[in-house]
N, C-alpha and C. Protein backbone atom coordinates (compact mmCIF):
# COMPACT_ATOMS: atom_id res chain seq x y z
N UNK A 1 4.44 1.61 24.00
CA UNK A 1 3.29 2.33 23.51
C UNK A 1 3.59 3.12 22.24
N UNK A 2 4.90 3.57 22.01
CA UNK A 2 5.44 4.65 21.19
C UNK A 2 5.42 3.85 19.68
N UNK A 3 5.79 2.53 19.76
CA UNK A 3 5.66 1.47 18.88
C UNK A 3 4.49 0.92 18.42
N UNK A 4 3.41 1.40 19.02
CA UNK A 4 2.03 0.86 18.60
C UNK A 4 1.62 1.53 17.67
N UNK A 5 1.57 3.41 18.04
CA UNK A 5 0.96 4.40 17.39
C UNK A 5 2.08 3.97 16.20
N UNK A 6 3.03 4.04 16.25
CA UNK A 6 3.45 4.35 14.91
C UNK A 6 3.51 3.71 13.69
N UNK A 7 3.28 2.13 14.23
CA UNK A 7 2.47 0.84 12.61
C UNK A 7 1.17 1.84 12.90
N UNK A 8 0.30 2.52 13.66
CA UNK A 8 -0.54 2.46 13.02
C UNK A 8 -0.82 3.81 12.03
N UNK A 9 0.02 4.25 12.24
CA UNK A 9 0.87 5.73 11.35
C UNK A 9 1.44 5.17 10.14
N UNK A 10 1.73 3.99 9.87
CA UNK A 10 2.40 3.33 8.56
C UNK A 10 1.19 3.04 8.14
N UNK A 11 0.18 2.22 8.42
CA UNK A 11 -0.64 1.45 8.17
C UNK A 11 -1.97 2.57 6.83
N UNK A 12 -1.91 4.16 8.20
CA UNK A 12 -2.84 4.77 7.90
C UNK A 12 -2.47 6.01 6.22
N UNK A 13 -1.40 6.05 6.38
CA UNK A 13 -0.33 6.08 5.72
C UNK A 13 -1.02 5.98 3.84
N UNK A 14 -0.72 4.23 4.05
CA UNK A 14 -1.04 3.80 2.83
C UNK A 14 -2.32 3.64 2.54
N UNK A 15 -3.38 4.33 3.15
CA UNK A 15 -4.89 4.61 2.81
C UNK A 15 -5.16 3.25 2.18
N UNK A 16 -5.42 2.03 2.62
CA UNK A 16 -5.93 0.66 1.76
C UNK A 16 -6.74 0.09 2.82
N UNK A 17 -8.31 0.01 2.12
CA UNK A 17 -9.23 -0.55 3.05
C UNK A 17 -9.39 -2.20 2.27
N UNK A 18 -9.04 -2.78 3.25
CA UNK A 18 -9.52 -4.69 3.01
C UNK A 18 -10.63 -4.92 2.96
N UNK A 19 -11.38 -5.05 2.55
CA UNK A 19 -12.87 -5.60 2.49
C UNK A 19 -12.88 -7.28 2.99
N UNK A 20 -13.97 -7.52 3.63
CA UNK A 20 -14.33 -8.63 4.63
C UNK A 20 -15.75 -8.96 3.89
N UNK A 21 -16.23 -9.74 5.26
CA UNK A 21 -18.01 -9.87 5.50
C UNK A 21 -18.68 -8.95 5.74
N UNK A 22 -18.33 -7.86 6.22
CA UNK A 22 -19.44 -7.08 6.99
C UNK A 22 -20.16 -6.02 5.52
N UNK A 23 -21.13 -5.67 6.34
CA UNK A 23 -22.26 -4.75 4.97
C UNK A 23 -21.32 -3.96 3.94
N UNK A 24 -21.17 -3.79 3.00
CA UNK A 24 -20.41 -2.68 2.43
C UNK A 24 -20.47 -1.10 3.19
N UNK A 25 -21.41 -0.92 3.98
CA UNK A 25 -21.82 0.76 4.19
C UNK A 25 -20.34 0.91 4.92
N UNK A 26 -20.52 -0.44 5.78
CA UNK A 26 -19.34 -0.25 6.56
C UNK A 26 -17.78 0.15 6.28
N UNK A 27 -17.62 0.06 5.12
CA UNK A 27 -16.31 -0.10 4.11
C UNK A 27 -16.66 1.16 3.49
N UNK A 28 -17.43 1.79 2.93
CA UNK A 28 -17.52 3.09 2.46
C UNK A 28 -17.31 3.89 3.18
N UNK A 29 -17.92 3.72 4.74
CA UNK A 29 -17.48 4.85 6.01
C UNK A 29 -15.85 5.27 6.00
N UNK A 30 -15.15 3.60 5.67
CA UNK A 30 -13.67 3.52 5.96
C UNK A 30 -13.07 4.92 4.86
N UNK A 31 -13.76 4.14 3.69
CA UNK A 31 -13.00 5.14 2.26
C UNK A 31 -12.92 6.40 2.63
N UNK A 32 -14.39 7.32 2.97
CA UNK A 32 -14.65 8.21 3.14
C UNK A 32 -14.00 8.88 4.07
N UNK A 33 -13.58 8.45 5.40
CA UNK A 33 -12.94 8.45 6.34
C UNK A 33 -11.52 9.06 5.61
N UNK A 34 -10.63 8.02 5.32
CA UNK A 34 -9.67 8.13 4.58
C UNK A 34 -9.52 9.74 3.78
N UNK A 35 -10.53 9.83 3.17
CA UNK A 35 -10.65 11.03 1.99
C UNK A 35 -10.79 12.50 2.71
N UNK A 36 -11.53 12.51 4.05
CA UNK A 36 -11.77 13.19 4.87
C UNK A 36 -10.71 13.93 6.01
N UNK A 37 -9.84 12.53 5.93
CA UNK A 37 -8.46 12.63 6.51
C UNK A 37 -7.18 13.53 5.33
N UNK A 38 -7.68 14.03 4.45
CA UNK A 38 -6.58 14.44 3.34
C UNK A 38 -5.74 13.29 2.31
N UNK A 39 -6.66 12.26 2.52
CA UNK A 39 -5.36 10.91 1.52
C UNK A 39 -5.91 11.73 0.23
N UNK A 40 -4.97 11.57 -0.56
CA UNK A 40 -5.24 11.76 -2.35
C UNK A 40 -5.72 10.59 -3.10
N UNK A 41 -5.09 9.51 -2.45
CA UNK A 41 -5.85 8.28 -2.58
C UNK A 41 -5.91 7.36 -2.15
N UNK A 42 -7.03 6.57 -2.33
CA UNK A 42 -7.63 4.94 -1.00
C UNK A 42 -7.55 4.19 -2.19
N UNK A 43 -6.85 2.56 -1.63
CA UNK A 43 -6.97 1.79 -2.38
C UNK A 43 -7.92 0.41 -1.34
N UNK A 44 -8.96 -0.37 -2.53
CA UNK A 44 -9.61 -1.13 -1.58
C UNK A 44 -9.46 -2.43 -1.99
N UNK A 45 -9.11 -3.24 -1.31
CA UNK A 45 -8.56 -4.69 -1.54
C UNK A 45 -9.56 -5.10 -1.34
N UNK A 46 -9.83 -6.53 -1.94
CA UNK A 46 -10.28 -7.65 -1.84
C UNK A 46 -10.07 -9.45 -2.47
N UNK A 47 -10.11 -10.28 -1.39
CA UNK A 47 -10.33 -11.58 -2.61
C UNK A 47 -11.44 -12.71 -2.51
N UNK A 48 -11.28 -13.66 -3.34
CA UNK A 48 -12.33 -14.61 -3.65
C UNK A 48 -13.94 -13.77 -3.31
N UNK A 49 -14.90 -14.37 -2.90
CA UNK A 49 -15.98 -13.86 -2.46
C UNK A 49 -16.42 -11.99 -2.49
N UNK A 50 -15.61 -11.46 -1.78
CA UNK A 50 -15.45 -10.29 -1.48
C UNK A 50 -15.57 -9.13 -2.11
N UNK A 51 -15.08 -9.61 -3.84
CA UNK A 51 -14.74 -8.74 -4.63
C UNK A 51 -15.74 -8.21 -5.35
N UNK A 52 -17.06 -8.62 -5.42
CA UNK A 52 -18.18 -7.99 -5.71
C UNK A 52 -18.27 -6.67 -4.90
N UNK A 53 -18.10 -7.38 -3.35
CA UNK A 53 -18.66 -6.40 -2.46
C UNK A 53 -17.33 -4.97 -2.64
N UNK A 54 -15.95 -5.28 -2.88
CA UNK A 54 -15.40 -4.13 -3.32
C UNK A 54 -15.89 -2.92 -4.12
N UNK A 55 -16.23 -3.74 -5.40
CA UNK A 55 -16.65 -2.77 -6.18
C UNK A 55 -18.00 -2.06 -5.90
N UNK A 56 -18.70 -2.43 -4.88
CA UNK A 56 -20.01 -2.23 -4.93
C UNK A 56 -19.40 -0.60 -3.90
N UNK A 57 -18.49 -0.85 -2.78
CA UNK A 57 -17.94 0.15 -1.82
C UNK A 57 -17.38 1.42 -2.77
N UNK A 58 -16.78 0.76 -3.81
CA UNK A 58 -16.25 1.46 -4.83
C UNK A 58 -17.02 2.91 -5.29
N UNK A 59 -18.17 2.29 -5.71
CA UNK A 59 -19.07 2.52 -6.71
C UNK A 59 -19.76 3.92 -5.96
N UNK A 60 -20.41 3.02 -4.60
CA UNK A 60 -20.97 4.04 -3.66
C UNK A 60 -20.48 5.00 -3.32
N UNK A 61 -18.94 5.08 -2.69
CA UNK A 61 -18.15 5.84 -2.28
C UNK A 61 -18.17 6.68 -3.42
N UNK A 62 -17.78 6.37 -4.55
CA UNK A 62 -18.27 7.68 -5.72
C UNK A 62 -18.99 8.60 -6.39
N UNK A 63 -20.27 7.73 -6.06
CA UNK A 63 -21.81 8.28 -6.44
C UNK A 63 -22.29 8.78 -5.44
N UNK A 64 -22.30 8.52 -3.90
CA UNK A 64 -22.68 9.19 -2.99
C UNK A 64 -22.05 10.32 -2.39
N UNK A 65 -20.80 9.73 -1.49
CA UNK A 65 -20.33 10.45 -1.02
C UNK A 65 -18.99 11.40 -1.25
N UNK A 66 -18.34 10.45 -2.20
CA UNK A 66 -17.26 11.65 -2.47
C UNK A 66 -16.92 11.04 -4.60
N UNK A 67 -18.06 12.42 -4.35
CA UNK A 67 -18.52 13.08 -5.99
C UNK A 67 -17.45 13.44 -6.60
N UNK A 68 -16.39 13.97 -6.04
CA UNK A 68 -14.92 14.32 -7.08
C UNK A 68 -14.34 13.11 -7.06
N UNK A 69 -14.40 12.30 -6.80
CA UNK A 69 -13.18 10.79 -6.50
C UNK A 69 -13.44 10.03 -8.14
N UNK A 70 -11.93 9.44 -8.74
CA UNK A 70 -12.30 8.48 -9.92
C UNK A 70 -11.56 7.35 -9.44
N UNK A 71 -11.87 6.32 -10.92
CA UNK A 71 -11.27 5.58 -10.39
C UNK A 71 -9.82 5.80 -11.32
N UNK A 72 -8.57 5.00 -10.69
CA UNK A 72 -7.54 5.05 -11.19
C UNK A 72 -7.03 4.29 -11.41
N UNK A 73 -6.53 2.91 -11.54
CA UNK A 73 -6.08 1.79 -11.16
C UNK A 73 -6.92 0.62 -10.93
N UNK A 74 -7.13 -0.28 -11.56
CA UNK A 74 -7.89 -1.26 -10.97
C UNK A 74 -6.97 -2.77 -11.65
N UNK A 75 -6.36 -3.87 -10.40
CA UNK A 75 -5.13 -4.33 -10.40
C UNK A 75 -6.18 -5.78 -9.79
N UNK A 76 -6.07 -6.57 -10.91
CA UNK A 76 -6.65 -8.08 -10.94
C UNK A 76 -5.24 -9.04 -11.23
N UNK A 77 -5.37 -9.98 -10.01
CA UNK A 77 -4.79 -11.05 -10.12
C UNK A 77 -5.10 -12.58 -9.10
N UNK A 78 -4.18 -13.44 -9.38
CA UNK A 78 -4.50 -14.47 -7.66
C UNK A 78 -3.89 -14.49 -6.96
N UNK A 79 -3.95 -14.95 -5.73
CA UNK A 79 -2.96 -15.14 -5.23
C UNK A 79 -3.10 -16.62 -3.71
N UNK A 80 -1.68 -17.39 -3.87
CA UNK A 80 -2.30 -18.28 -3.33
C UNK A 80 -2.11 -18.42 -1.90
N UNK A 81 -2.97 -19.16 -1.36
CA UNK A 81 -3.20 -19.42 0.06
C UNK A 81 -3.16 -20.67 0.40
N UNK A 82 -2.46 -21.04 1.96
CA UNK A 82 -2.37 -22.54 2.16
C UNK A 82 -3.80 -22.65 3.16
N UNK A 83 -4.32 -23.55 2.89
CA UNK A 83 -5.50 -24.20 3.34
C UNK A 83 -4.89 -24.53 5.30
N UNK A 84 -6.06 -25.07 5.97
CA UNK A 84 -5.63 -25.84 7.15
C UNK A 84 -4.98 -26.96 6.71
N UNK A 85 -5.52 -27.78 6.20
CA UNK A 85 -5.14 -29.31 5.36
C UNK A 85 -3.46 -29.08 4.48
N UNK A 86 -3.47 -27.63 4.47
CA UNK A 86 -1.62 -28.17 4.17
C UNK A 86 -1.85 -28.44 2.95
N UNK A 87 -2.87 -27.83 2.47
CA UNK A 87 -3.10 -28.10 0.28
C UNK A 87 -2.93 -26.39 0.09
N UNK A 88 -2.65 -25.91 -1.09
CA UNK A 88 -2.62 -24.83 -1.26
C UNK A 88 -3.75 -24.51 -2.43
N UNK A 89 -4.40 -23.39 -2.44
CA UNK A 89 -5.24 -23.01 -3.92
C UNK A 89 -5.10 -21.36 -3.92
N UNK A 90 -5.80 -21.46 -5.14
CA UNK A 90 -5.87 -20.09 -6.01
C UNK A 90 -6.97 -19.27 -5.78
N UNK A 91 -6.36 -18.07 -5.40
CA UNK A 91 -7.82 -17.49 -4.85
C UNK A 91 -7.77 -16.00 -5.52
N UNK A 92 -9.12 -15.25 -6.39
CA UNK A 92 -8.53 -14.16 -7.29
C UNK A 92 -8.91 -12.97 -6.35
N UNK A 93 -7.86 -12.17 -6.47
CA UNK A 93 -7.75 -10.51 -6.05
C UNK A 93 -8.29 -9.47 -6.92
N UNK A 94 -8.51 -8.57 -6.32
CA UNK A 94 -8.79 -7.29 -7.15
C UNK A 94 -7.81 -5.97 -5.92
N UNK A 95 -7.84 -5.11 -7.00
CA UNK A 95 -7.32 -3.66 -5.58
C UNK A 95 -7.79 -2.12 -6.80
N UNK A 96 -8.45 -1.54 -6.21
CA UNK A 96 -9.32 -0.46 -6.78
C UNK A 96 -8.65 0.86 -6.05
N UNK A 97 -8.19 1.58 -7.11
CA UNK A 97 -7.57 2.60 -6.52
C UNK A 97 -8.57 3.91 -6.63
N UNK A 98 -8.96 4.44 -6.04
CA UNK A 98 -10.01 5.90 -6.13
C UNK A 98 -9.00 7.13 -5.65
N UNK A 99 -9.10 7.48 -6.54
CA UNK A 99 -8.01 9.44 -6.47
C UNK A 99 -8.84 10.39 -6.54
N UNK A 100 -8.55 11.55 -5.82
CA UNK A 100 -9.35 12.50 -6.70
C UNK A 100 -8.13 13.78 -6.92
């Protein structure tokens, strides 16, 4: 049990929310969360598809809810992934750092 809490003490640590499918509100709760918790700063990953919806979490999280936050960092690249089929491709990243 002692081993569970504590990845999730590393994890929470490095304040970085992944962005998925789900609504963005949902991903702003995370940031905010984070900011609420004392981080100085959240970084929010995303790739292929996704990365709209980053910046959009981005954006909100700044204009709405946490009004002192900038941005600091914003880190574009690809990175690749092996398919089921055992082919590999290129898929582009972003990671948005917000400080305040």
């Amino acid at each position: 049990m002692s081993e569970e809490q504590g990845s999730t003490q590393s994890v929470s640590q490095e304040n970085i929310v992944l962005i998925g499918k789900k609504p963005p509100m949902n991903y702003v709760l995370a940031v905010v969360t984070q900011f609420n918790n004392g981080a100085k700063n959240v970084k929010i990953r995303a790739r292929g598809n996704a990365i709209s919806r980053a910046v959009d979490v981005a954006e909100i999280s700044r204009h709405r809810f946490v009004t002192d936050a900038r941005v600091g960092t914003i880190a574009i690249g690809s990175e690749e992934i092996s398919n089921e089929d055992g082919t590999r491709s290129k898929v582009s990243s972003i990671e948005i750092t917000l400080g305040r």
